[in-house]
Protein backbone atom coordinates (compact mmCIF):
# COMPACT_ATOMS: atom_id res chain seq x y z
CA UNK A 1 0.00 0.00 0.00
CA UNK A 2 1.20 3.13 -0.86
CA UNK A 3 2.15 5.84 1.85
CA UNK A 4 -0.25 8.12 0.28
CA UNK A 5 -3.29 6.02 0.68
CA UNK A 6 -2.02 5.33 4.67
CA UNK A 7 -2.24 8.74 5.76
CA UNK A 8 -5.58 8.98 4.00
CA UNK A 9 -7.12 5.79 5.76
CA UNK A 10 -5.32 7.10 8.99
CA UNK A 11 -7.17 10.84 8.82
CA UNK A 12 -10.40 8.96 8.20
CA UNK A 13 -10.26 7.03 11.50
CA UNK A 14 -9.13 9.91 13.45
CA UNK A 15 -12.76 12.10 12.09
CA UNK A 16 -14.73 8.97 13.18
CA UNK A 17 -13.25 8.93 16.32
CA UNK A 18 -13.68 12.84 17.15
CA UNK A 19 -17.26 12.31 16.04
CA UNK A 20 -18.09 9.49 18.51
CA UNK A 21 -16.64 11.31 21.76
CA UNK A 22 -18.89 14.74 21.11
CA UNK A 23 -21.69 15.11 23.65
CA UNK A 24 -24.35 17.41 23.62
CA UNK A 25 -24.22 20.07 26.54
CA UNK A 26 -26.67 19.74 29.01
CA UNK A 27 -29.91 22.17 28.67
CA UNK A 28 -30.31 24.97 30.89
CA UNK A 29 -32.94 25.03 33.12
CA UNK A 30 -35.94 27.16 33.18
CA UNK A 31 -34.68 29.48 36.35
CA UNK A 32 -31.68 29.77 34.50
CA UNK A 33 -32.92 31.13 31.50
CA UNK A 34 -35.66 33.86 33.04
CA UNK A 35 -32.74 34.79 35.13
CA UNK A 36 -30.27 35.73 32.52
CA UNK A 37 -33.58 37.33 30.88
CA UNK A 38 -34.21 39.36 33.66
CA UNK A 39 -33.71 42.88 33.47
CA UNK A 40 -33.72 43.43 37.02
CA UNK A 41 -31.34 40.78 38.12
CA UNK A 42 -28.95 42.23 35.59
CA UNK A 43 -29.03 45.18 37.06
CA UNK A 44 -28.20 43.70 40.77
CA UNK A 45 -25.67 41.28 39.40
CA UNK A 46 -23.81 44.56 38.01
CA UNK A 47 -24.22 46.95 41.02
CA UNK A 48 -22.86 44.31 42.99
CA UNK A 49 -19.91 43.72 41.00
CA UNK A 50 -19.14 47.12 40.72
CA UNK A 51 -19.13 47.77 44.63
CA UNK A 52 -16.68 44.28 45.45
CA UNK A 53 -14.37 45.87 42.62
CA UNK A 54 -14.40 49.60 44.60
CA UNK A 55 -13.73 47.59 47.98
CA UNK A 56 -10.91 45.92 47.90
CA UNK A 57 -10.17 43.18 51.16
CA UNK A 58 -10.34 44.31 54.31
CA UNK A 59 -11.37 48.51 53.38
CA UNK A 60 -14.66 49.73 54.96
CA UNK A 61 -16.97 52.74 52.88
CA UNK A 62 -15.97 56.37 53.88
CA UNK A 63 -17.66 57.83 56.93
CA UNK A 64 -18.74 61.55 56.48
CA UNK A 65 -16.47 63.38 58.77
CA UNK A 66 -18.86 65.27 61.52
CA UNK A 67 -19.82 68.99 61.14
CA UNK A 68 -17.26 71.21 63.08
CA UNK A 69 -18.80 72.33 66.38
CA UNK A 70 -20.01 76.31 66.16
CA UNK A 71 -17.58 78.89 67.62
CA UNK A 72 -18.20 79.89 71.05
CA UNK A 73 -19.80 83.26 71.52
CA UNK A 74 -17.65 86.02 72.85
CA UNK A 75 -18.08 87.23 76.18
CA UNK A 76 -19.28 90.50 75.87
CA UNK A 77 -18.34 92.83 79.21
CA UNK A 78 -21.71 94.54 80.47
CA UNK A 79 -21.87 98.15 79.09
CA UNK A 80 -21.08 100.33 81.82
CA UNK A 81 -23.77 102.90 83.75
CA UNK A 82 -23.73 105.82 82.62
CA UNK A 83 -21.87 108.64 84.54
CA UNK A 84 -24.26 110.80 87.25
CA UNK A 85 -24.66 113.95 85.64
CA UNK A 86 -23.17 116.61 88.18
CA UNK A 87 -25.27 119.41 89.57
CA UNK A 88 -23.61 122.59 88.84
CA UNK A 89 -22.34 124.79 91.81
CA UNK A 90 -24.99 127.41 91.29
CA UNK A 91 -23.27 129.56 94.20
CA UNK A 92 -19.81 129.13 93.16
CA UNK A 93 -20.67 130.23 89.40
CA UNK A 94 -22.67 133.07 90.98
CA UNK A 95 -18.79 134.19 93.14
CA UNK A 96 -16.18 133.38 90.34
CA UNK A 97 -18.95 136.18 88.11
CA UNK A 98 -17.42 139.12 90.68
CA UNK A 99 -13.94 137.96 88.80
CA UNK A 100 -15.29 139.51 85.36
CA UNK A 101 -17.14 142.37 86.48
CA UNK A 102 -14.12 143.59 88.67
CA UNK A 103 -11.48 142.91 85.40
CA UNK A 104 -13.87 144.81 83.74
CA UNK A 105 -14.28 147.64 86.31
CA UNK A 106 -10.46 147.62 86.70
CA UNK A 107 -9.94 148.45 82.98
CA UNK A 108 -12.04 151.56 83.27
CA UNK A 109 -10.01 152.35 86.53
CA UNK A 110 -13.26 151.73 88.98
CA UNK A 111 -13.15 150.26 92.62
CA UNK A 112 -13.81 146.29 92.01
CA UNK A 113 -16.86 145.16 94.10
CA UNK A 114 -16.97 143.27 97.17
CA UNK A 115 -19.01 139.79 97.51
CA UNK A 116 -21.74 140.30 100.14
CA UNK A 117 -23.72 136.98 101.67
CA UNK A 118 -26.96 139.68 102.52
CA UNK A 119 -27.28 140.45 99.04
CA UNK A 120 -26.22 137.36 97.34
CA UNK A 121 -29.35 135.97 99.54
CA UNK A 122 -31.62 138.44 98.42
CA UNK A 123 -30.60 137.95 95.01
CA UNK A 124 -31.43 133.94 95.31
CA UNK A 125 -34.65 134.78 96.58
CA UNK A 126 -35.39 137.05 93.28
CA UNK A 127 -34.36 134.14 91.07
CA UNK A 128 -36.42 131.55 92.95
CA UNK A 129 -39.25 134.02 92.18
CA UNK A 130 -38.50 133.74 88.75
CA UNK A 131 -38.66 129.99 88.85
CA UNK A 132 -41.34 129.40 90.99
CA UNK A 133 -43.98 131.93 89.22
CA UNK A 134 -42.25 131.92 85.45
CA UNK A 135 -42.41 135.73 85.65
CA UNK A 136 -39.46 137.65 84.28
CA UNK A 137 -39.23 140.64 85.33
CA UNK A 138 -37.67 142.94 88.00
CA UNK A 139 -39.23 142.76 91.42
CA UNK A 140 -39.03 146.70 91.89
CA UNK A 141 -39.72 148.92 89.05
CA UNK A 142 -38.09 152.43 89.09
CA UNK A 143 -35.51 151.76 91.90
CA UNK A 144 -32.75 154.06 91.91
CA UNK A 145 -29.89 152.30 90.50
CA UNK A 146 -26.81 154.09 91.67
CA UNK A 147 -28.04 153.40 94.95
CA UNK A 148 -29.13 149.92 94.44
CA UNK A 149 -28.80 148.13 91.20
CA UNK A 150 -30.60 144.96 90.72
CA UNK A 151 -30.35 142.83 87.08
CA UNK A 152 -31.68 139.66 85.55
CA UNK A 153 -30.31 137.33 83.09
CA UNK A 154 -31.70 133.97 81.71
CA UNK A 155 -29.25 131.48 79.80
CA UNK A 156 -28.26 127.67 79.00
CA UNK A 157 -25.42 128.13 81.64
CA UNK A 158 -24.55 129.83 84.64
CA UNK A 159 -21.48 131.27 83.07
CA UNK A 160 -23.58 133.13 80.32
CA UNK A 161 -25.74 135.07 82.39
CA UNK A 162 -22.73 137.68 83.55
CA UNK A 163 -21.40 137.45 80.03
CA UNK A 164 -24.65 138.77 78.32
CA UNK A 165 -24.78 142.09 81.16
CA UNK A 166 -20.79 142.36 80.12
CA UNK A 167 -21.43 142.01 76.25
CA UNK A 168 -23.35 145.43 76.30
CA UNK A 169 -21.29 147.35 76.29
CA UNK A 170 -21.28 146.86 72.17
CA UNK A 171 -24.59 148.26 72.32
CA UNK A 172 -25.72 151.85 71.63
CA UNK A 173 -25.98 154.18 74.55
CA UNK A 174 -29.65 153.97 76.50
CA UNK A 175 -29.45 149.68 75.79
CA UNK A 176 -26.66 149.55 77.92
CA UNK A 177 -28.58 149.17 81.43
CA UNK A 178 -27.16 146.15 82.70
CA UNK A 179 -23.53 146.68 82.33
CA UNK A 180 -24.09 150.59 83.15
CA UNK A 181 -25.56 148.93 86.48
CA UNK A 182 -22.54 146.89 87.17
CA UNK A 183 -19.94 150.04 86.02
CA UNK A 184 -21.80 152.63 88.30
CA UNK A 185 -18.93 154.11 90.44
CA UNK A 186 -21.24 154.25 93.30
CA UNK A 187 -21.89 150.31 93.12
CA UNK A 188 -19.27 148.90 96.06
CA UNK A 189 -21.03 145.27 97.19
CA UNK A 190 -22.63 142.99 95.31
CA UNK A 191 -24.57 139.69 95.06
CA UNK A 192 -25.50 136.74 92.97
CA UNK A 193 -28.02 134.25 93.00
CA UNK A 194 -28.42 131.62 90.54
CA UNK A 195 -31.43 128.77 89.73
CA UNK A 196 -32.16 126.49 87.44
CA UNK A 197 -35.41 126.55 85.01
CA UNK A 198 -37.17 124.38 82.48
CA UNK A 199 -38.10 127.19 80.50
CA UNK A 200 -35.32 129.42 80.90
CA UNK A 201 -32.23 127.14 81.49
CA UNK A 202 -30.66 129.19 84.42
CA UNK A 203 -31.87 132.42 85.91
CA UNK A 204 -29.47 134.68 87.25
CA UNK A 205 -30.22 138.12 89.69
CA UNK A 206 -27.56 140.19 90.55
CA UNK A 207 -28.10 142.85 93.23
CA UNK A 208 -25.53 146.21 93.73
CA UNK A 209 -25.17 149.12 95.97
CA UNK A 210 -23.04 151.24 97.81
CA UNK A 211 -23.50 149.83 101.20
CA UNK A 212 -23.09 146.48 102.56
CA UNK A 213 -26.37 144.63 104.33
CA UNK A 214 -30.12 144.65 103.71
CA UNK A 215 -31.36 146.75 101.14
CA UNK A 216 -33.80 149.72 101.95
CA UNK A 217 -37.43 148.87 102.89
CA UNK A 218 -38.81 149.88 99.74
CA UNK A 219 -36.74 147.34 98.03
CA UNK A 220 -38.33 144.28 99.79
């Protein structure tokens, strides 16, 4: 036999052989088919997958990290009372006046006055008038002044009331009664009294004359 015809017979055998030894696989069941049909499980099958590949062995999922705790509020230090309001020295304002009228009378070469406690009392009592009744106004009209000089001021401070007499001096002759009262060369003693006055602010009466004590009858 020739070698051709050998390997012929030989491939032949080998086919038959293969052909023999194939078996069918075996058929899948029913659960196994509407499984791999189900959408649903599909879905599962490839969420889970995807979270065992983000986890590798042994690692846990993130925790959130907690919300930082607020700032604590300042302290705040109480505001502090407010400061008593002082009550001006109505009497001392009423003295340190004498220091401007007697500069004043000093410049035009006059005898400074002299404080006197008689007349700074009487002069209270004429501003306490003022306060008490709201009337402005002298408490004897057509006294004569270079005897006994009497004036009355009303301003937001103490210290204004002498500077307003002072201040007219600017003024024409005949408006000049206040400061003409404290100028008189007769004028050697003098007092001061000073209140206080919702509708004025202060009221200040200043009494003159050229003698120390009580003044005349007439005048109280």
């Amino acid at each position: 036999m020739s070698s051709t015809k050998k390997i012929a017979e030989a491939f032949a055998a080998t086919s038959v052989a293969l052909t023999g030894t194939v078996t069918a696989a075996p058929a899948a069941s029913a659960q196994q088919v509407q499984g791999a049909q189900d959408p649903l499980n599909q879905l599962s099958s490839i969420g889970l997958g995807v979270l065992l590949s983000l986890l590798s062995p042994g690692q846990q999922a993130p925790v959130p990290a907690p919300a930082p705790a607020p700032a604590p509020a300042p302290n705040r230090a109480p505001a502090p009372a407010p400061a008593p309001q002082r009550t001006p020295d109505l009497k001392g304002a009423a003295v340190r006046s004498l220091d401007k009228i007697n500069a004043e009378r000093r410049r035009l070469g006059l005898v400074p006055l002299q404080w006197d406690e008689v007349k700074y009392s009487e002069a209270l009592r004429g501003s306490q008038h003022v306060s008490r009744t709201g009337h402005f106004g002298h408490n004897k009209s057509g006294y004569y002044y270079w005897h006994l000089g009497e004036n009355l001021a009303a301003g937001p401070n103490p210290e204004a009331l002498v500077d307003m007499w002072l201040n007219e001096k600017y003024k024409p002759a005949g408006q000049r009664g206040h400061y003409d009262s404290l100028m008189h060369p007769s004028h050697r003693y003098y007092g001061m009294g000073i209140t206080s006055m919702d509708r004025y602010g202060y009221v200040g009466t200043a009494v003159l004359s050229d003698r120390p004590g009580p003044a005349p009858a007439w005048r109280r």
